[in-house]
PDB file of N, CA and C in Angstrom:
ATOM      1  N   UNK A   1      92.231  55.670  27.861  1.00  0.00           N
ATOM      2  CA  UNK A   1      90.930  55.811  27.253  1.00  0.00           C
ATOM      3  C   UNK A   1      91.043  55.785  25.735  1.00  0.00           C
ATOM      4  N   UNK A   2      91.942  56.542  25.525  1.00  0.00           N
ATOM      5  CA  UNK A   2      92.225  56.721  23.631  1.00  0.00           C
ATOM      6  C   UNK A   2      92.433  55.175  23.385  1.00  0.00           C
ATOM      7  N   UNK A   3      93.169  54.008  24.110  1.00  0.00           N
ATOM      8  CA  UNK A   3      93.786  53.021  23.675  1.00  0.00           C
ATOM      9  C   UNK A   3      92.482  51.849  23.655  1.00  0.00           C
ATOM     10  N   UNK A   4      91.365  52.303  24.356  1.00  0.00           N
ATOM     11  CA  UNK A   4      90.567  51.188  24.020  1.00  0.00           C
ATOM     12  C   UNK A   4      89.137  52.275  23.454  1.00  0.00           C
ATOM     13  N   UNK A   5      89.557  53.241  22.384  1.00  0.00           N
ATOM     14  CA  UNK A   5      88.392  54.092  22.276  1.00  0.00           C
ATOM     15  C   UNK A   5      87.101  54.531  23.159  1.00  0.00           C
ATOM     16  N   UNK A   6      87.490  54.698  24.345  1.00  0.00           N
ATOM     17  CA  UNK A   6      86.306  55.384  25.038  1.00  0.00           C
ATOM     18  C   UNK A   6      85.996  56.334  24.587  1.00  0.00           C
ATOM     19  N   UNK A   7      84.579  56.785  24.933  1.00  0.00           N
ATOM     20  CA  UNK A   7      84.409  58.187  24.295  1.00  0.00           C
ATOM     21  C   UNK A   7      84.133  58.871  25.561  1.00  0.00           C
ATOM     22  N   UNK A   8      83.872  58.561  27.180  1.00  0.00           N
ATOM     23  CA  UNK A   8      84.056  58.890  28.096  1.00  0.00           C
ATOM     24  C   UNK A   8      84.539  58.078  29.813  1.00  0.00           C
ATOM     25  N   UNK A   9      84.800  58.903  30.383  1.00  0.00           N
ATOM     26  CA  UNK A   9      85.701  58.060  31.592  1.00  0.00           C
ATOM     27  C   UNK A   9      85.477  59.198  32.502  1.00  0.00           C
ATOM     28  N   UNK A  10      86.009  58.415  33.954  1.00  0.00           N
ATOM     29  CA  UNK A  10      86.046  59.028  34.957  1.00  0.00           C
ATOM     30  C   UNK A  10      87.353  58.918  35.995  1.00  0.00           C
ATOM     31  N   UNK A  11      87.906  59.880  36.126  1.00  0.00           N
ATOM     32  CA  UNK A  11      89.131  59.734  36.780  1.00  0.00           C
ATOM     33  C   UNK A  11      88.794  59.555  38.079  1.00  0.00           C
ATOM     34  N   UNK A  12      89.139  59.290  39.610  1.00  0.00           N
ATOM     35  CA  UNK A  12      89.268  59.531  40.676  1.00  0.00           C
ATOM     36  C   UNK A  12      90.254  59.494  41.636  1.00  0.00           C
ATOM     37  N   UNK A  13      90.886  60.502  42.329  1.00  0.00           N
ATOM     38  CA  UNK A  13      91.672  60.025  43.550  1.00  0.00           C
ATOM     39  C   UNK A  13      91.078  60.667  44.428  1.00  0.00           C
ATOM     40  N   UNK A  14      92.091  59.932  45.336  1.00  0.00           N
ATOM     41  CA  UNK A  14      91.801  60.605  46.972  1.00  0.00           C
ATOM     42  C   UNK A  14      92.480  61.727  47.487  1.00  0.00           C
ATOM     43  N   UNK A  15      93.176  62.473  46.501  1.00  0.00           N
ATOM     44  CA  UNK A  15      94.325  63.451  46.813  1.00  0.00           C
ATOM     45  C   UNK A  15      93.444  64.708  45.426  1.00  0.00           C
ATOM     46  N   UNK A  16      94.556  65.221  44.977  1.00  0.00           N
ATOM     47  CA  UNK A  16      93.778  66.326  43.798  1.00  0.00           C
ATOM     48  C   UNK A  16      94.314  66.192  42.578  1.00  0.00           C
ATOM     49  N   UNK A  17      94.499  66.955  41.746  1.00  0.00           N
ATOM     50  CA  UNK A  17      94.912  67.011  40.354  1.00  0.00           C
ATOM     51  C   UNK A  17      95.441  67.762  39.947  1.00  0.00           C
ATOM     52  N   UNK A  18      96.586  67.885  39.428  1.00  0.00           N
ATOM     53  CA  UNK A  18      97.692  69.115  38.863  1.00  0.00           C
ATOM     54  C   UNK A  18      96.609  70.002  38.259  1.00  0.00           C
ATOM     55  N   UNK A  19      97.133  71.227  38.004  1.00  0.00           N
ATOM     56  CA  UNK A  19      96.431  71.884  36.788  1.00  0.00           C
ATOM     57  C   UNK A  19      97.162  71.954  35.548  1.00  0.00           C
ATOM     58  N   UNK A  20      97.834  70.918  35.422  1.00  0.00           N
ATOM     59  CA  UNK A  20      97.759  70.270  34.249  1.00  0.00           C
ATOM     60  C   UNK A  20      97.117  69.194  33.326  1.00  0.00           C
ATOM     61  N   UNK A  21      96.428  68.277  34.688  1.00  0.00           N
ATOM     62  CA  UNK A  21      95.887  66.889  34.639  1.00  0.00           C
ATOM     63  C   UNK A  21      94.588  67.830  34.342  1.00  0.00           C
ATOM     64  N   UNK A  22      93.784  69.004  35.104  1.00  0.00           N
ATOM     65  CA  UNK A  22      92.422  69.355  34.669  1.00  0.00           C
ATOM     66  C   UNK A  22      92.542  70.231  32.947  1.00  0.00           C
ATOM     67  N   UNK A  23      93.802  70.884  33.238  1.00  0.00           N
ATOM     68  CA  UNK A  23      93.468  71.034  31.778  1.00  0.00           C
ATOM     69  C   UNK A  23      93.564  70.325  30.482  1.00  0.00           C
ATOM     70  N   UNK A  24      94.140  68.856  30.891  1.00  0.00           N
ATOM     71  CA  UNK A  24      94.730  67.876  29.639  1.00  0.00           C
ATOM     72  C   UNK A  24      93.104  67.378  29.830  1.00  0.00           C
ATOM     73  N   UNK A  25      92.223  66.941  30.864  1.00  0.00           N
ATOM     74  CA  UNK A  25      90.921  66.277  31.136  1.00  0.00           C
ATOM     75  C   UNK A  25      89.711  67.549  30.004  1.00  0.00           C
ATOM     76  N   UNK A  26      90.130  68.749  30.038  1.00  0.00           N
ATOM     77  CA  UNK A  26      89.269  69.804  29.788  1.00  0.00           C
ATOM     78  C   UNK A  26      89.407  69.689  28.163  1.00  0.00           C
ATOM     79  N   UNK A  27      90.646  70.066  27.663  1.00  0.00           N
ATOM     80  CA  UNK A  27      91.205  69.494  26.173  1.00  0.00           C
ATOM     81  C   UNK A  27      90.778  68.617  25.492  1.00  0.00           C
ATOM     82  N   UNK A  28      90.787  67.561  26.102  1.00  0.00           N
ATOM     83  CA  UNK A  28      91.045  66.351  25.547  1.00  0.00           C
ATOM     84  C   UNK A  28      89.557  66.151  24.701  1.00  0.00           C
ATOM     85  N   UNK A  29      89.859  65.201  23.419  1.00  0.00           N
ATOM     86  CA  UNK A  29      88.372  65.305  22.672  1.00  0.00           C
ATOM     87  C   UNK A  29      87.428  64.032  23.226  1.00  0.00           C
ATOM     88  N   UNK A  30      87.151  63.741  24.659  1.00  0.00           N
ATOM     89  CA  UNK A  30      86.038  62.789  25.168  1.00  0.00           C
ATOM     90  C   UNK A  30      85.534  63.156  26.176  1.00  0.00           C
ATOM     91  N   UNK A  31      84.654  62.824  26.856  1.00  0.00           N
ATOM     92  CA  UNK A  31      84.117  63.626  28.100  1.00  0.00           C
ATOM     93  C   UNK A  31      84.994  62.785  29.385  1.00  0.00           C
ATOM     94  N   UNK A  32      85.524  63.591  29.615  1.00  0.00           N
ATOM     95  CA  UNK A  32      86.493  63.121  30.871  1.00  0.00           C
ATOM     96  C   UNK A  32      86.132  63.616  32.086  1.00  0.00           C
ATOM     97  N   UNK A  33      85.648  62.919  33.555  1.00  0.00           N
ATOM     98  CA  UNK A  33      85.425  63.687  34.501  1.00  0.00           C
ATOM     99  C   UNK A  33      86.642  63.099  35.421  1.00  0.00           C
ATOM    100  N   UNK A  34      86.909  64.329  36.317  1.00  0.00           N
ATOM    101  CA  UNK A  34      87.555  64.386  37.513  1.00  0.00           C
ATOM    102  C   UNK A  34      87.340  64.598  38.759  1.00  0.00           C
ATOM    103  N   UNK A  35      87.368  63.251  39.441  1.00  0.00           N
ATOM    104  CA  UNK A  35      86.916  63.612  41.024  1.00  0.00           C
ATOM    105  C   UNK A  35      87.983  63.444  41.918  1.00  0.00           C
ATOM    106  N   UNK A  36      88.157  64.938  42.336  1.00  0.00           N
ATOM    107  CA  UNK A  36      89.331  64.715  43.669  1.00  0.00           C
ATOM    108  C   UNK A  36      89.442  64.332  44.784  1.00  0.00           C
ATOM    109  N   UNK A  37      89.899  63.822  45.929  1.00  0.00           N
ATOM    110  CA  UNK A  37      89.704  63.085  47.362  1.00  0.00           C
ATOM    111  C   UNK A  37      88.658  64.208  48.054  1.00  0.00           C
ATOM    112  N   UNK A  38      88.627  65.032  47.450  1.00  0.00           N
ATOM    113  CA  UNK A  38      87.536  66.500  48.612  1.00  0.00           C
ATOM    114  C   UNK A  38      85.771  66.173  48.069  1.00  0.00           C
ATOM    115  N   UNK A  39      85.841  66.137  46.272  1.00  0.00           N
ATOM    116  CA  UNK A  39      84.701  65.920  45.860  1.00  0.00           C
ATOM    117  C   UNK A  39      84.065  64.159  46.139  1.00  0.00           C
ATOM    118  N   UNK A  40      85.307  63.546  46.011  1.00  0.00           N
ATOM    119  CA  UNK A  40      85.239  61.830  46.583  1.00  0.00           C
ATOM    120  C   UNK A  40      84.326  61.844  47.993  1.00  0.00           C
ATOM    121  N   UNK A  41      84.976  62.736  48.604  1.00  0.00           N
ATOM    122  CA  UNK A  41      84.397  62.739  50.035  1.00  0.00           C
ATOM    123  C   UNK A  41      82.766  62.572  50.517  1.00  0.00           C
ATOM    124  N   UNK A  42      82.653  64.191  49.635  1.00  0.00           N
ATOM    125  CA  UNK A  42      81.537  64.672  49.732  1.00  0.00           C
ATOM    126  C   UNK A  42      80.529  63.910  49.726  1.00  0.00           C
ATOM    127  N   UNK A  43      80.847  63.177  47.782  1.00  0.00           N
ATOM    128  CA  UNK A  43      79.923  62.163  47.299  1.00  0.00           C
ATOM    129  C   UNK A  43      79.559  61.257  48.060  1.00  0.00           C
ATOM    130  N   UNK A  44      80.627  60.383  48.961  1.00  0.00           N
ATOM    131  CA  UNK A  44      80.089  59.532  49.647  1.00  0.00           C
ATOM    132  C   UNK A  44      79.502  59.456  51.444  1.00  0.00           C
ATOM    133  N   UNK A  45      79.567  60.737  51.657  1.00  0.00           N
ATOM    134  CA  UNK A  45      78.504  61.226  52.931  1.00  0.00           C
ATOM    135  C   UNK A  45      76.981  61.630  52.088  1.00  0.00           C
ATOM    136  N   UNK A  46      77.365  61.954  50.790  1.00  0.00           N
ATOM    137  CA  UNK A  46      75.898  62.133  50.168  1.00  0.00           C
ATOM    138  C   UNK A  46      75.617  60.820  49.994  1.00  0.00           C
ATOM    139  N   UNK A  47      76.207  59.981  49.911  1.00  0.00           N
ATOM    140  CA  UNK A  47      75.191  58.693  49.216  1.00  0.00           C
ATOM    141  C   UNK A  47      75.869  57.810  50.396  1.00  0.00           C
ATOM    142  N   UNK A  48      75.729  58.134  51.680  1.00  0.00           N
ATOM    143  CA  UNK A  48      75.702  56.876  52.663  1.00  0.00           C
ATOM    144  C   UNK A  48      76.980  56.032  52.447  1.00  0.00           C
ATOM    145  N   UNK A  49      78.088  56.243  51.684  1.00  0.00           N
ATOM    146  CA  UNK A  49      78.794  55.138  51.099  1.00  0.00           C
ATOM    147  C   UNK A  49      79.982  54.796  51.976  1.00  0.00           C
ATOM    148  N   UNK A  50      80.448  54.148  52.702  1.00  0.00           N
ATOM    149  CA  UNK A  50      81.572  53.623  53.504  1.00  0.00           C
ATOM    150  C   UNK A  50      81.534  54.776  54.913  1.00  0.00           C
ATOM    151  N   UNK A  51      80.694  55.814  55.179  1.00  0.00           N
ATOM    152  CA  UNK A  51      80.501  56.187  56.263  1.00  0.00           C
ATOM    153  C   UNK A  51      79.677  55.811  57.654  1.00  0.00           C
ATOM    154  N   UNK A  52      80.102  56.333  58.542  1.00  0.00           N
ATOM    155  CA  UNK A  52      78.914  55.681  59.804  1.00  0.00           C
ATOM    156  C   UNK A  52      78.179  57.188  59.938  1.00  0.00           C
ATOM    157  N   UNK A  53      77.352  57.062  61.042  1.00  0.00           N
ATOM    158  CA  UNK A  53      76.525  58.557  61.682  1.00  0.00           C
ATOM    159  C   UNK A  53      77.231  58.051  63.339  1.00  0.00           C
ATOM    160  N   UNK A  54      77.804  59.291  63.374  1.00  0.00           N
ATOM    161  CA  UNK A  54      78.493  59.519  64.317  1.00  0.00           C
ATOM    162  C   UNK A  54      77.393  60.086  65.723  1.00  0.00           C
ATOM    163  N   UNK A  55      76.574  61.259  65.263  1.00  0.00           N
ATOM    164  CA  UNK A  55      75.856  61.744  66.063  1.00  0.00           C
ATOM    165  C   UNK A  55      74.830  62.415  65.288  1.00  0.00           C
ATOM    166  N   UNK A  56      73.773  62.861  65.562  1.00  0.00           N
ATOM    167  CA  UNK A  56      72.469  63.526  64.663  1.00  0.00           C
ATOM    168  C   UNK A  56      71.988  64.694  65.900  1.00  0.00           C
ATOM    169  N   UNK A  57      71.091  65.800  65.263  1.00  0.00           N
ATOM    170  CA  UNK A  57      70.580  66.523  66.432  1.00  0.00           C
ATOM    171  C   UNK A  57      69.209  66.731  65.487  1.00  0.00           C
ATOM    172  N   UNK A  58      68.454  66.740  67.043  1.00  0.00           N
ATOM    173  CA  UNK A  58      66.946  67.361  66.433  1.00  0.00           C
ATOM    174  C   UNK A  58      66.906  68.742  66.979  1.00  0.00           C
ATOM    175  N   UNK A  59      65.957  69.497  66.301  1.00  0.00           N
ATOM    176  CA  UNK A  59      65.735  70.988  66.322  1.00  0.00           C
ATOM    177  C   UNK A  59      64.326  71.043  66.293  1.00  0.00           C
ATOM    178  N   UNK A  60      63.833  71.942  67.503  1.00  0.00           N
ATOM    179  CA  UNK A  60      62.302  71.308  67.549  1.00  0.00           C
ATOM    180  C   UNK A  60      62.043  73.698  67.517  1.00  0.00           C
ATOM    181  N   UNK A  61      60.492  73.456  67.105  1.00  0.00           N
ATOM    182  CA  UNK A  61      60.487  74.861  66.733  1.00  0.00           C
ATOM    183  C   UNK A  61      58.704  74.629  67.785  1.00  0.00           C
ATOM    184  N   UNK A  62      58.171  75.777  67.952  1.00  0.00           N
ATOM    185  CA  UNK A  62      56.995  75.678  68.477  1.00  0.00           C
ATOM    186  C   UNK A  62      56.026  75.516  67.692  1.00  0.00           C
ATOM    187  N   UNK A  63      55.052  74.865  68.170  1.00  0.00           N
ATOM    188  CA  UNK A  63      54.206  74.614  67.593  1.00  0.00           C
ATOM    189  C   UNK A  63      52.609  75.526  67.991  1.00  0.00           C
ATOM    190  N   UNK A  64      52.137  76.587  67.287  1.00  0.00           N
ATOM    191  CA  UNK A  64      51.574  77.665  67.544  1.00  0.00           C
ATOM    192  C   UNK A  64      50.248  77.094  67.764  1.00  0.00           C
ATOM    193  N   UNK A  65      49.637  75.979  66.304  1.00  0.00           N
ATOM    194  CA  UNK A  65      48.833  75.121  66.765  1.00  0.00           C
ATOM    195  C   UNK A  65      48.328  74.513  68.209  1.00  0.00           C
ATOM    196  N   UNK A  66      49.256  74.271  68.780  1.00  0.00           N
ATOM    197  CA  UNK A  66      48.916  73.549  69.711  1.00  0.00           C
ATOM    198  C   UNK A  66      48.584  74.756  71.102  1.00  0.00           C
ATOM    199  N   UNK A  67      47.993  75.767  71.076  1.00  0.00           N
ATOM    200  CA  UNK A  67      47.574  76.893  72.280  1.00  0.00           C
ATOM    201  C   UNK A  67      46.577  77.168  71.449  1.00  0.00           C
ATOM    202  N   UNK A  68      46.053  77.017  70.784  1.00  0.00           N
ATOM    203  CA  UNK A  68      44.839  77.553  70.121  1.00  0.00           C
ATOM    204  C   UNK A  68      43.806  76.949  70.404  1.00  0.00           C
ATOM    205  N   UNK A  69      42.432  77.574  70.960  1.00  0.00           N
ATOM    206  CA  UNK A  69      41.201  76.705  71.559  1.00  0.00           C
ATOM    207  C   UNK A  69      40.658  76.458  70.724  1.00  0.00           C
ATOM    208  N   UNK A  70      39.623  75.511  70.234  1.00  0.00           N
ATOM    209  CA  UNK A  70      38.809  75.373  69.484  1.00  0.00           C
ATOM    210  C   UNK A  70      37.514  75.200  69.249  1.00  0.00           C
TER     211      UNK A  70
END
């Protein structure tokens, strides 16, 4: 990043990061983010990204409305 002047970047793996790598990222004078294979994950069940839907469930609650005469 220093070598082509960024002033911010984003790291990612699929594994984690020393706590040396978060504190050289925390230090360092540019905004540096770090995403580890756990937060990688997450992100991409949040945003649909290279996952399938395996299974879904519905949850049905009563509906009180519907016994009431009118």
């Amino acid at each position: 990043m220093h070598g082509k002047k960024a002033d911010k970047g984003v790291f990612i793996t699929t594994s984690s990061f020393s706590k040396n790598a978060r504190a050289y990222a925390a230090d360092v004078g540019t905004n540096v983010i770090l995403i580890c294979g756990k937060h990688l994950a997450q992100l991409m069940i949040d945003h649909d990204v290279g996952v399938s839907e395996v299974s879904s469930y519905t949850i049905k609650k009563i509906d009180t409305d519907y016994f009431i005469d009118e």
